[in-house]
Protein backbone atom coordinates (compact mmCIF):
# COMPACT_ATOMS: atom_id res chain seq x y z
CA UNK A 1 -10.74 -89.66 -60.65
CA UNK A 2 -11.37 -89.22 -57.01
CA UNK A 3 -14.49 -91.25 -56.78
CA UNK A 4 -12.79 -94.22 -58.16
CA UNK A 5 -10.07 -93.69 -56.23
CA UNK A 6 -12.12 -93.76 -53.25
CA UNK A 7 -14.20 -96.65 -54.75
CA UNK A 8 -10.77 -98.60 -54.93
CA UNK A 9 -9.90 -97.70 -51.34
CA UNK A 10 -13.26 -98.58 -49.91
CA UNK A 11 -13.07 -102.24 -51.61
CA UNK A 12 -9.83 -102.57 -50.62
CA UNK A 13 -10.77 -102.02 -46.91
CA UNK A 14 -14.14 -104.68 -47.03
CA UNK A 15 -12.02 -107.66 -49.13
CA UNK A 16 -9.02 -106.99 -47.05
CA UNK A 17 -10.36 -109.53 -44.37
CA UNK A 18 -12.53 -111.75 -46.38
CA UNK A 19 -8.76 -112.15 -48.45
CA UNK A 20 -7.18 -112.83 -45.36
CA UNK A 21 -9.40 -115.73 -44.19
CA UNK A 22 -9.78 -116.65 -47.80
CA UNK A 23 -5.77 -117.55 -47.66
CA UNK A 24 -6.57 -119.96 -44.22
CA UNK A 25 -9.88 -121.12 -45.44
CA UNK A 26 -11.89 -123.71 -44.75
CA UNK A 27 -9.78 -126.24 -45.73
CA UNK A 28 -6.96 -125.41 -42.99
CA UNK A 29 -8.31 -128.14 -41.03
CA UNK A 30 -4.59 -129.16 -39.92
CA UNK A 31 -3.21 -128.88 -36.06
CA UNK A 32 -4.28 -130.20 -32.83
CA UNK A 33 -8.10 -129.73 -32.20
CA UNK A 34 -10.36 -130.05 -28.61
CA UNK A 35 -13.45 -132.22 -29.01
CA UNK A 36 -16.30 -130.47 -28.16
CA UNK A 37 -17.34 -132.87 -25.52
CA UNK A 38 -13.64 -131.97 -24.25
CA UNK A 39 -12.50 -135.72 -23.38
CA UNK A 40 -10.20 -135.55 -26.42
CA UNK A 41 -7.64 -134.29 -28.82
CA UNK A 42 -7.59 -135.08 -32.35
CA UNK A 43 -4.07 -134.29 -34.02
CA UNK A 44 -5.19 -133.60 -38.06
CA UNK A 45 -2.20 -133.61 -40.26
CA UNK A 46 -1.89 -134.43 -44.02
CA UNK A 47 -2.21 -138.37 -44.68
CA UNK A 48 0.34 -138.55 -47.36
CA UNK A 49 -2.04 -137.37 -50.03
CA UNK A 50 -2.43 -133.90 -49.25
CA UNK A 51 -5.82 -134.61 -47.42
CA UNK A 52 -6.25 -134.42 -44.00
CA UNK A 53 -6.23 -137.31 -41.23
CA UNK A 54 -6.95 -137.11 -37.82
CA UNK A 55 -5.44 -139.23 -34.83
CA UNK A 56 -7.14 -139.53 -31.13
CA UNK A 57 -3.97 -138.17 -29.47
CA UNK A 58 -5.47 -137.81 -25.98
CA UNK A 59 -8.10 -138.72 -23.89
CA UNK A 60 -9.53 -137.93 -20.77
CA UNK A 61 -9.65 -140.82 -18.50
CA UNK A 62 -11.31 -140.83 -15.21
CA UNK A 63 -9.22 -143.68 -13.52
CA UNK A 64 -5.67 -142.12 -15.01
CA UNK A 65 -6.04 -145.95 -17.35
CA UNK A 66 -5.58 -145.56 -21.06
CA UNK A 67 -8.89 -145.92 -22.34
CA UNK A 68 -9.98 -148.52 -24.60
CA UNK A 69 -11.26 -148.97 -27.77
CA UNK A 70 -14.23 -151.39 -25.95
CA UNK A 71 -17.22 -150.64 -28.33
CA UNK A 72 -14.92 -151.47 -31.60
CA UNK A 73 -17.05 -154.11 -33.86
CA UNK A 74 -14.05 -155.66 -33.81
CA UNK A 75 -12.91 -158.03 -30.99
CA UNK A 76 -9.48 -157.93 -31.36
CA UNK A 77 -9.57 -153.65 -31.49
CA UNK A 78 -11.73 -153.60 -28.25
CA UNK A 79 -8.63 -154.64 -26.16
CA UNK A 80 -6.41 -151.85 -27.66
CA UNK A 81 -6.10 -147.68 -26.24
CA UNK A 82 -8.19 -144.99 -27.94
CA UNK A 83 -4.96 -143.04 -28.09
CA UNK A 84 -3.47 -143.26 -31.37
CA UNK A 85 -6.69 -144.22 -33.28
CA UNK A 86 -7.22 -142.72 -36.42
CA UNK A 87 -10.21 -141.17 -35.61
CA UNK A 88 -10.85 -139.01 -39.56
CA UNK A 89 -9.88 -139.78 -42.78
CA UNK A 90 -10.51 -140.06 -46.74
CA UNK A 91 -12.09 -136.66 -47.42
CA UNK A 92 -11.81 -134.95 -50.58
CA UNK A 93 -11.56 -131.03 -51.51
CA UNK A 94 -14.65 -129.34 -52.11
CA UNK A 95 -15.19 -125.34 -52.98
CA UNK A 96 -15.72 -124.79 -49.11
CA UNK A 97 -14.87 -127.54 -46.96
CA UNK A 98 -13.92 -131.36 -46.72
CA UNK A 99 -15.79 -133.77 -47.25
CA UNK A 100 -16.73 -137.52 -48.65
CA UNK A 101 -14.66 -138.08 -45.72
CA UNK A 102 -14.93 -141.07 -42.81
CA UNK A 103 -15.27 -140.31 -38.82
CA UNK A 104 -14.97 -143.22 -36.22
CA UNK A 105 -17.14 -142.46 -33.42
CA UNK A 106 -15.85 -144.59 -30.04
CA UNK A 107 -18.49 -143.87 -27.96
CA UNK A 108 -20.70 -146.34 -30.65
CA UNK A 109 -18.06 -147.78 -32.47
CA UNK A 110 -19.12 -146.93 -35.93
CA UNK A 111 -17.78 -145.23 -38.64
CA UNK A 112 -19.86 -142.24 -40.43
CA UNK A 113 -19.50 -140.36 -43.17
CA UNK A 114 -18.20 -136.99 -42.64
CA UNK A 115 -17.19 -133.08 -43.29
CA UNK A 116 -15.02 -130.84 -41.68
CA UNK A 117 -14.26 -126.98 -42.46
CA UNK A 118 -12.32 -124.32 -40.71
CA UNK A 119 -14.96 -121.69 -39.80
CA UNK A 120 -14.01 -117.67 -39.76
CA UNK A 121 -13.66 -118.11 -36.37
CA UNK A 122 -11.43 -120.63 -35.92
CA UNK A 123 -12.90 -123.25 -35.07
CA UNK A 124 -13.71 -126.44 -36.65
CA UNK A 125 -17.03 -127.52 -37.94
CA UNK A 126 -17.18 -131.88 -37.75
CA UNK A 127 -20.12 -132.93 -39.39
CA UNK A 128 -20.93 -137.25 -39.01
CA UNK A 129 -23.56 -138.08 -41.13
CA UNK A 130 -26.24 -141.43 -41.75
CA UNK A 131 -27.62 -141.05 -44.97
CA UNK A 132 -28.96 -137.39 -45.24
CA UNK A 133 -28.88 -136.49 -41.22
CA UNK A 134 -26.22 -135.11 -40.17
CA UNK A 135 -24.60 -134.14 -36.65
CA UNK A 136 -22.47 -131.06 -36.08
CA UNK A 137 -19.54 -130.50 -33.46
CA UNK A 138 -17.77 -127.78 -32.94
CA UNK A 139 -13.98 -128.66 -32.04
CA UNK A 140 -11.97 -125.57 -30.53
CA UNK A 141 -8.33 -125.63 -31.21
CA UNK A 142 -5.62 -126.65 -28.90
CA UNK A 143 -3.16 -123.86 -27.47
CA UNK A 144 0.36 -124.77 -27.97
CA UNK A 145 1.44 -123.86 -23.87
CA UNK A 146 4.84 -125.54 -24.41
CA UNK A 147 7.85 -123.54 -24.26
């Protein structure tokens, strides 16, 4: 009786924080996230459909300027800011992460197939792929400093 007392205990005590990150998860991809190349700040909320979507909600701008949209394929995007560009979108839920999912990249302005996931230690893995390579950021999340 002791032993598998003891045996309950001790399992209890190694699942007790795989449970707890098991409830967050990978796919808690939602709040405000710093790119890793820290120029921006992607806002992912839920797109109506209980999948995630992520908006460029700042970026860093070295003559204080909104910056543009310039390298959009489309002329009549180029003219408009990078702030308030949908920047992820159309993923679907997978065992561990996100993915069949869309990233716009503005530095090339093309759009790449992507997956995201929450890692264990909270950040965000944001994979854009072409065909079967595949590039991997890690975004860090934003501190809420408001009061």
């Amino acid at each position: 009786m002791k032993i598998k007392s003891l045996l309950t205990l001790t399992s209890l005590l190694f699942l007790t924080p795989l449970t707890s990150w098991a409830a967050e998860g990978p796919h808690d991809v939602y709040g405000l996230w710093l790119t890793q190349a820290k120029t921006g700040h992607v806002d992912i909320a839920d797109c109506g459909d209980s999948t995630p979507c992520g908006t460029l909600v700042w970026v860093q701008s070295e003559t204080g300027e909104p910056v543009l949209d310039a390298n959009n394929p489309d002329p009549e995007a180029r003219t408009r800011p990078l702030e308030g560009v949908q920047m992820v979108f159309g993923f679907s839920k997978k065992s561990k992460a996100w993915k069949s999912g869309k990233i716009y990249n503005p530095e090339d302005g093309k759009t790449y197939k992507s997956a995201i996931k929450k890692l264990e230690d909270g950040t965000l893995e944001v994979k854009g792929c072409v065909g079967p390579f595949c590039q991997t950021q890690i975004w860090t999340a934003v501190e809420d400093t408001q009061d």
